[in-house]
Protein backbone atom coordinates (compact mmCIF):
# COMPACT_ATOMS: atom_id res chain seq x y z
CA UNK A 1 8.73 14.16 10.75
CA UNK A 2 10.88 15.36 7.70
CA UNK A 3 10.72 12.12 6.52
CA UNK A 4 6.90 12.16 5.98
CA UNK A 5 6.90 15.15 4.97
CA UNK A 6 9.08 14.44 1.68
CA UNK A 7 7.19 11.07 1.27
CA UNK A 8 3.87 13.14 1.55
CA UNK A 9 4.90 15.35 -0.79
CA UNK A 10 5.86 12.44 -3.57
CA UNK A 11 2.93 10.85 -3.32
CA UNK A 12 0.79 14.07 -3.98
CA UNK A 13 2.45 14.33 -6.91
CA UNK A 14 1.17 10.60 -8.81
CA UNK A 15 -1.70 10.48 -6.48
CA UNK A 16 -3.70 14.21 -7.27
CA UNK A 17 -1.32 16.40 -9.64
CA UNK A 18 -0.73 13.59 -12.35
CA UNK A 19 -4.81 12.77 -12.42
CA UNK A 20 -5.69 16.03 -12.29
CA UNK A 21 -3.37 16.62 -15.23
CA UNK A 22 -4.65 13.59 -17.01
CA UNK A 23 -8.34 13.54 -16.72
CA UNK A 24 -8.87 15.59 -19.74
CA UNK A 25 -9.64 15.60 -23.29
CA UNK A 26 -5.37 15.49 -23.29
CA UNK A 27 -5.43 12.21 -22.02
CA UNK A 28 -8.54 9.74 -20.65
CA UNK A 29 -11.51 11.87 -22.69
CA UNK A 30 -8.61 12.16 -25.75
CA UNK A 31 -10.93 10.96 -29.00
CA UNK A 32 -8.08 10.07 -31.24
CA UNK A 33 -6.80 7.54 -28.71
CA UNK A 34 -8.36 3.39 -28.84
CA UNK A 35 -10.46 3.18 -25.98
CA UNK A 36 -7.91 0.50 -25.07
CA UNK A 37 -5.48 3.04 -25.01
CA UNK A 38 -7.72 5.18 -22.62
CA UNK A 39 -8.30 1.90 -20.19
CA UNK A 40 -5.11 1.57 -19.70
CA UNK A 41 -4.88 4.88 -18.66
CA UNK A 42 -7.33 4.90 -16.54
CA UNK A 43 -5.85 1.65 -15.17
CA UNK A 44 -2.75 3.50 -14.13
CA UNK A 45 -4.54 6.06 -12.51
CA UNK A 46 -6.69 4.58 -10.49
CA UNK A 47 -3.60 2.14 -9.49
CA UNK A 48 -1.32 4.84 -8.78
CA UNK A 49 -4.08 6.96 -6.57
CA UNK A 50 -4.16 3.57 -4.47
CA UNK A 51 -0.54 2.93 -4.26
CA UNK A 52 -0.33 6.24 -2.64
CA UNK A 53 -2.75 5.48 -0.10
CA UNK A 54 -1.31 2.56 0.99
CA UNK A 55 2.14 5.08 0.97
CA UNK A 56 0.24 7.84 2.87
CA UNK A 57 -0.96 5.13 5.23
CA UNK A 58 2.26 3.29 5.82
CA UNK A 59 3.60 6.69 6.55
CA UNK A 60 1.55 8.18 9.00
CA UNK A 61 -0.03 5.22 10.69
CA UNK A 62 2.23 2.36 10.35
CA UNK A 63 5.63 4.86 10.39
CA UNK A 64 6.90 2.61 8.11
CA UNK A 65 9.09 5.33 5.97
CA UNK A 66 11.24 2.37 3.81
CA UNK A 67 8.08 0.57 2.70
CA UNK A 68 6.34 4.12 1.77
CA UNK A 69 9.55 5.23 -0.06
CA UNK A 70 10.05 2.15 -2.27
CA UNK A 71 6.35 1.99 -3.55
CA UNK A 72 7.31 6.18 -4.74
CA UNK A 73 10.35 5.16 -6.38
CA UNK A 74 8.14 2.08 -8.00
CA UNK A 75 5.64 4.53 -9.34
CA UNK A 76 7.86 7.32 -10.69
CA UNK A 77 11.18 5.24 -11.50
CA UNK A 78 8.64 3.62 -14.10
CA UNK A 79 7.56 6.78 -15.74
CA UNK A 80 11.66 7.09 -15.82
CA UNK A 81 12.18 3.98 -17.35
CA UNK A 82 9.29 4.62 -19.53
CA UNK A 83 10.96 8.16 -20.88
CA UNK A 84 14.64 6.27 -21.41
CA UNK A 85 13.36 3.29 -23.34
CA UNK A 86 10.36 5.55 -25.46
CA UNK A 87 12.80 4.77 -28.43
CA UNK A 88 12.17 1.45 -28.51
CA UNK A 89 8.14 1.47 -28.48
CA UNK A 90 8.22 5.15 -30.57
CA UNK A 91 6.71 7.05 -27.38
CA UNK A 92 7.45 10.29 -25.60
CA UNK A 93 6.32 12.20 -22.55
CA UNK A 94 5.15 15.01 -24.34
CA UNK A 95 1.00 14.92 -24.22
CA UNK A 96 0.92 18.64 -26.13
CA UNK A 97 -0.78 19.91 -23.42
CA UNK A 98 2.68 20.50 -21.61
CA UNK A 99 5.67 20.87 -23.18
CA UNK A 100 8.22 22.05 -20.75
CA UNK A 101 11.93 21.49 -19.93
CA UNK A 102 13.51 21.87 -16.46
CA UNK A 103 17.72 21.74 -16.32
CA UNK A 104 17.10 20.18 -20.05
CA UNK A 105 15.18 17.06 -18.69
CA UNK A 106 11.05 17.25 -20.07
CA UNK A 107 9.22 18.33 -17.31
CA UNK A 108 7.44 15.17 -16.42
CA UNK A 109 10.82 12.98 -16.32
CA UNK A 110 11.97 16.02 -14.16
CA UNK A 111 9.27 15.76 -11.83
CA UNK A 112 9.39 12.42 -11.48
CA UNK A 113 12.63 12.53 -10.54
CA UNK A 114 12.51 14.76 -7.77
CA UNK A 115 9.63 12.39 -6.55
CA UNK A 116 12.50 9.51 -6.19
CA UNK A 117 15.30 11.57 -4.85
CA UNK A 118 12.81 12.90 -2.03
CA UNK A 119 11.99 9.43 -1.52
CA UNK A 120 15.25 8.26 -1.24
CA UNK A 121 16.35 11.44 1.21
CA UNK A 122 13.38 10.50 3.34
CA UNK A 123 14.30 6.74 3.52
CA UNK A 124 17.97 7.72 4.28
CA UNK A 125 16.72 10.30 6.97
CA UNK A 126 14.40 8.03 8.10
CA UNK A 127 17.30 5.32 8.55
CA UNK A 128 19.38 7.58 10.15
CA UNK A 129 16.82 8.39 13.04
CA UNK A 130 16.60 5.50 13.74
CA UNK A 131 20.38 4.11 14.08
CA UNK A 132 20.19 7.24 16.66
């Protein structure tokens, strides 16, 4: 039950917090951004919000913890990846509406990564019940 829990509680996080933080004149109604730009955006949203369905789904009706855990770390190890290589494409996690540091990571790589290391806690507890 842990398990779920923590995989639950990931997927809250990209599938309501993140949107809720984004659909705002910050981000998807933003006026100095391309509409391309805001596509995009709303691209990843609406891809993300599914993605944790099918994780809140493989998690509480198909128990399958592993599955539900990888497609978390998928989602948030990209906005990772995206925040170490935002030299490269001149981009940063900062959106001005939040501007925040936790243990002197930006709040939204910090975030994210709590959303894989409960993933990967619940996969190893997960795992672990069931070598029991």
């Amino acid at each position: 039950m842990i398990a779920k829990i923590l995989i639950s509680l990931g997927v809250l996080v990209y599938m309501v917090l993140i949107p809720y933080l984004e659909m705002n004149a910050s981000h998807v109604f933003n006026p100095q951004w391309p509409g391309h730009a805001r596509l995009h955006e709303v691209w990843q949203l609406t891809t993300n919000i599914s993605l944790g369905l099918v994780a809140l789904w493989l998690t509480w009706k198909e128990e399958r913890i592993q599955m539900a855990g990888v497609i978390s770390i998928c989602v948030m190890g990209g906005v990772l990846v995206a925040h170490v290589t935002e030299g490269f494409y001149d981009g940063t996690l900062l959106s001005g509406n939040i501007a925040k540091t936790v243990l002197g990571l930006e709040l939204a790589a910090f975030i994210a990564l709590v959303v894989v290391l409960l993933s990967i806690v619940a996969m190893v507890t997960e795992r672990n019940r069931a070598l029991r």
